[in-house]
Protein backbone atom coordinates (compact mmCIF):
# COMPACT_ATOMS: atom_id res chain seq x y z
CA UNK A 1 17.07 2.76 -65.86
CA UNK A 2 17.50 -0.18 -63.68
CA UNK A 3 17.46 -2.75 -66.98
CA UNK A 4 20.68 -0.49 -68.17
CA UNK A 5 22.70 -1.26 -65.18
CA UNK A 6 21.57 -4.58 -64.83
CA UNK A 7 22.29 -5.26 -68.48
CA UNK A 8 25.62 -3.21 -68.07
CA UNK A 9 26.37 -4.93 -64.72
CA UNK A 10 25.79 -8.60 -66.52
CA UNK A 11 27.89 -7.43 -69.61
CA UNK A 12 31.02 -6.18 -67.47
CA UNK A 13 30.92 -9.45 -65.65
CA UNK A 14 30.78 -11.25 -68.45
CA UNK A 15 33.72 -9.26 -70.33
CA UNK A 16 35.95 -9.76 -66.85
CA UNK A 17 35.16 -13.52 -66.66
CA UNK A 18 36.10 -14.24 -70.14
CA UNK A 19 39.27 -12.14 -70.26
CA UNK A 20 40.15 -14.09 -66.99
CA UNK A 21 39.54 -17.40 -68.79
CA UNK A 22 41.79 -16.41 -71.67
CA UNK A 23 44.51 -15.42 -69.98
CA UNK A 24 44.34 -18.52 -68.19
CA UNK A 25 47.44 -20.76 -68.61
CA UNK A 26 46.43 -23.40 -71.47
CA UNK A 27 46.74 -27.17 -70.64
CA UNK A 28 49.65 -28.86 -72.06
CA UNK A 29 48.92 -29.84 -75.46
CA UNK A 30 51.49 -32.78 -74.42
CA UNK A 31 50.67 -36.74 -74.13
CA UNK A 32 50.98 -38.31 -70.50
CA UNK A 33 51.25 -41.83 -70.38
CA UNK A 34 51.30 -42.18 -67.09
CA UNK A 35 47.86 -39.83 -66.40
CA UNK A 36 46.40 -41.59 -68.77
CA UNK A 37 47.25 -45.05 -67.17
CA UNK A 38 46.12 -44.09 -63.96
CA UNK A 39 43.13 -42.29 -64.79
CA UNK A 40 39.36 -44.11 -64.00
CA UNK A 41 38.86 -44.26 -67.63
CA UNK A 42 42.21 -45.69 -68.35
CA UNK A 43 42.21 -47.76 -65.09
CA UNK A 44 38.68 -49.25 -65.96
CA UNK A 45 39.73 -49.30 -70.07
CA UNK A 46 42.95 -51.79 -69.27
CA UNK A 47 41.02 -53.28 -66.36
CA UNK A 48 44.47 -52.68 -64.43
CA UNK A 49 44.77 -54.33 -60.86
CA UNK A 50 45.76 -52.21 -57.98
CA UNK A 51 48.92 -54.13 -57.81
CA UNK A 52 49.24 -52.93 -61.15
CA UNK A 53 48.31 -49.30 -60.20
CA UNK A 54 50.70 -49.12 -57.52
CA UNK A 55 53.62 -50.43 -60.31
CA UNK A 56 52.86 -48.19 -62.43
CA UNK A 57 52.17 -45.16 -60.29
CA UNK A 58 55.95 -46.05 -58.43
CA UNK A 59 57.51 -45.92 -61.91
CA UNK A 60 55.93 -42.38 -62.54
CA UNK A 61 56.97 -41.21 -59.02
CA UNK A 62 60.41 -41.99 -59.66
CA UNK A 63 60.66 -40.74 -63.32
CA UNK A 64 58.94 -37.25 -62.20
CA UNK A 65 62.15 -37.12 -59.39
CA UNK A 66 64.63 -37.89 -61.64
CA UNK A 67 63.18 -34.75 -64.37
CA UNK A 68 62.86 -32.80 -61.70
CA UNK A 69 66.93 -33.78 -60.39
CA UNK A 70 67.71 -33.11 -64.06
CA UNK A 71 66.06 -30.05 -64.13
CA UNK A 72 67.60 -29.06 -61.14
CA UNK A 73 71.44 -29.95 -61.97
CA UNK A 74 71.83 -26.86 -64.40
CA UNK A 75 68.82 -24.31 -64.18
CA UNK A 76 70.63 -21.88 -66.44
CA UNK A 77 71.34 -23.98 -69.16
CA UNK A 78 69.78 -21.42 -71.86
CA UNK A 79 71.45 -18.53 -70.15
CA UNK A 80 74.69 -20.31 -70.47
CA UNK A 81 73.80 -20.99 -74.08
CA UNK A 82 72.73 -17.33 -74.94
CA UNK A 83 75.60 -15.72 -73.09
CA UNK A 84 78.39 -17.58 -75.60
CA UNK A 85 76.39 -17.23 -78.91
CA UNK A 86 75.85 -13.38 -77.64
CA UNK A 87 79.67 -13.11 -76.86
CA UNK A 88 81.73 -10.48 -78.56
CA UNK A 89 83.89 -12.92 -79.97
CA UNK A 90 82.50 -16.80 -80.35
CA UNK A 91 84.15 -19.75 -78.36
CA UNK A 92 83.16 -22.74 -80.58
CA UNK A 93 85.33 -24.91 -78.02
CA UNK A 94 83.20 -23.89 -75.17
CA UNK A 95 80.11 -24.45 -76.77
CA UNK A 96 80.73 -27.84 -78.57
CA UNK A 97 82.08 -28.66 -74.74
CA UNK A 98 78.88 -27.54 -73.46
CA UNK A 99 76.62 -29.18 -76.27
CA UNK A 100 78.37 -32.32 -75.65
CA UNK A 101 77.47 -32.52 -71.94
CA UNK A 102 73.67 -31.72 -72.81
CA UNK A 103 73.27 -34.21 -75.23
CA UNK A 104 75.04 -36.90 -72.80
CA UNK A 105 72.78 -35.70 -69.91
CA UNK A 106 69.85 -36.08 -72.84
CA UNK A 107 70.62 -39.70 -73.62
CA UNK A 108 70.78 -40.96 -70.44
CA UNK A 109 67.35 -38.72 -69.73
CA UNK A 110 65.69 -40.69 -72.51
CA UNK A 111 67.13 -43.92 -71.75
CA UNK A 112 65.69 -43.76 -68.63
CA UNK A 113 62.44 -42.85 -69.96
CA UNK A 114 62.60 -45.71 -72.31
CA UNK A 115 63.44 -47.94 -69.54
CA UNK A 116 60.71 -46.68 -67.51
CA UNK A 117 57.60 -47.27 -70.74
CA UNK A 118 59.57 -50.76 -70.64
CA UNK A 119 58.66 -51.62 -66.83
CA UNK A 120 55.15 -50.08 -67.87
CA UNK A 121 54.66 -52.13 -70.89
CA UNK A 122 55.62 -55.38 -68.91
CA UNK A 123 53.71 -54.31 -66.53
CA UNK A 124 50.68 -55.22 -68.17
CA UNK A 125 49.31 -58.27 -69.28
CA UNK A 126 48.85 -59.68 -72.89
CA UNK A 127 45.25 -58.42 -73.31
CA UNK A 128 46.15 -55.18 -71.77
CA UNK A 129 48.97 -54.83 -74.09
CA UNK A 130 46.59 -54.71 -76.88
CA UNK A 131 43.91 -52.67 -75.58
CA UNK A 132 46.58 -50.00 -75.03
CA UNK A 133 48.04 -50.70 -78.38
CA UNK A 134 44.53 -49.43 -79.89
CA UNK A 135 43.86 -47.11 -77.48
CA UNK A 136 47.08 -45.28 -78.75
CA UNK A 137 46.78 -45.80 -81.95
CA UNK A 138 43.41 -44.10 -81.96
CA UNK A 139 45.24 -41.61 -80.21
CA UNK A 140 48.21 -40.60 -82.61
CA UNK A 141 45.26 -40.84 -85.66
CA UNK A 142 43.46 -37.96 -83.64
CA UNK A 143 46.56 -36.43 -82.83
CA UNK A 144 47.43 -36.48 -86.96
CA UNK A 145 44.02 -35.70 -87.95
CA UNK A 146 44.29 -32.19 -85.91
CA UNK A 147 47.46 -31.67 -87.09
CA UNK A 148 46.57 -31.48 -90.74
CA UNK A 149 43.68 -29.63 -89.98
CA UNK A 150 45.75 -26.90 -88.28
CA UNK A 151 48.22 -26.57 -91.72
């Protein structure tokens, strides 16, 4: 009798650990330059300086501010977005006015990011340059290889 409970006690904790652990928010399937930079691996990989550290982790500050200000500047873009393409009647001027702001506020968002892997890039020296060439073009062949695999 005691076995049962113990058995049943072990199998409900199991069952309510590993429904916790899948509801569990996944980790962003998404490529961080900047992590991986600064990570001991990465740090100890490019043999970066703490000079270089410090660059590098000021440039990632700032970009992180100025997603989050860009976040912040129209929160309810999709609502905007869903309330004229749910409209009774469609207002294409309003919505090409509104896609034209987004994709100007886009541009400059990824103009900034390319000015930011720039300062990165230049950041580093020579050698460095080509260690991180490798390292990421191991890492788009992994990131290929899994995506065939998933097809």
């Amino acid at each position: 009798m005691k076995f049962k409970m113990l058995v049943s006690a072990a199998v409900l904790s199991i069952a309510a650990l590993s429904s916790s652990v899948a509801m569990a928010k996944p980790h962003k399937d998404g490529f961080n330059m900047y992590r991986m930079l600064l990570s001991e691996r990465g740090v100890s990989r490019l043999d970066l300086t703490k000079v270089q550290q410090d660059k590098i982790k000021s440039i990632a500050d700032a970009e992180k501010a100025a997603l989050k200000a860009f976040k912040e500047r129209n929160p309810n873009a999709r609502a905007d977005v869903k309330v004229l393409v749910h409209a009774e009647v469609f207002d294409e001027v309003a919505f090409r006015q509104m896609l034209a702001k987004q994709q100007s506020e886009r541009t400059e968002l990824a103009v900034m990011k390319a000015k930011n892997k720039n300062a990165v890039w230049n950041t580093l020296t020579t050698e460095q340059q080509e260690k991180l060439k490798k390292v990421m073009k191991r890492k788009n062949k992994q990131k290929r290889s899994k995506h065939h695999a998933e097809k």
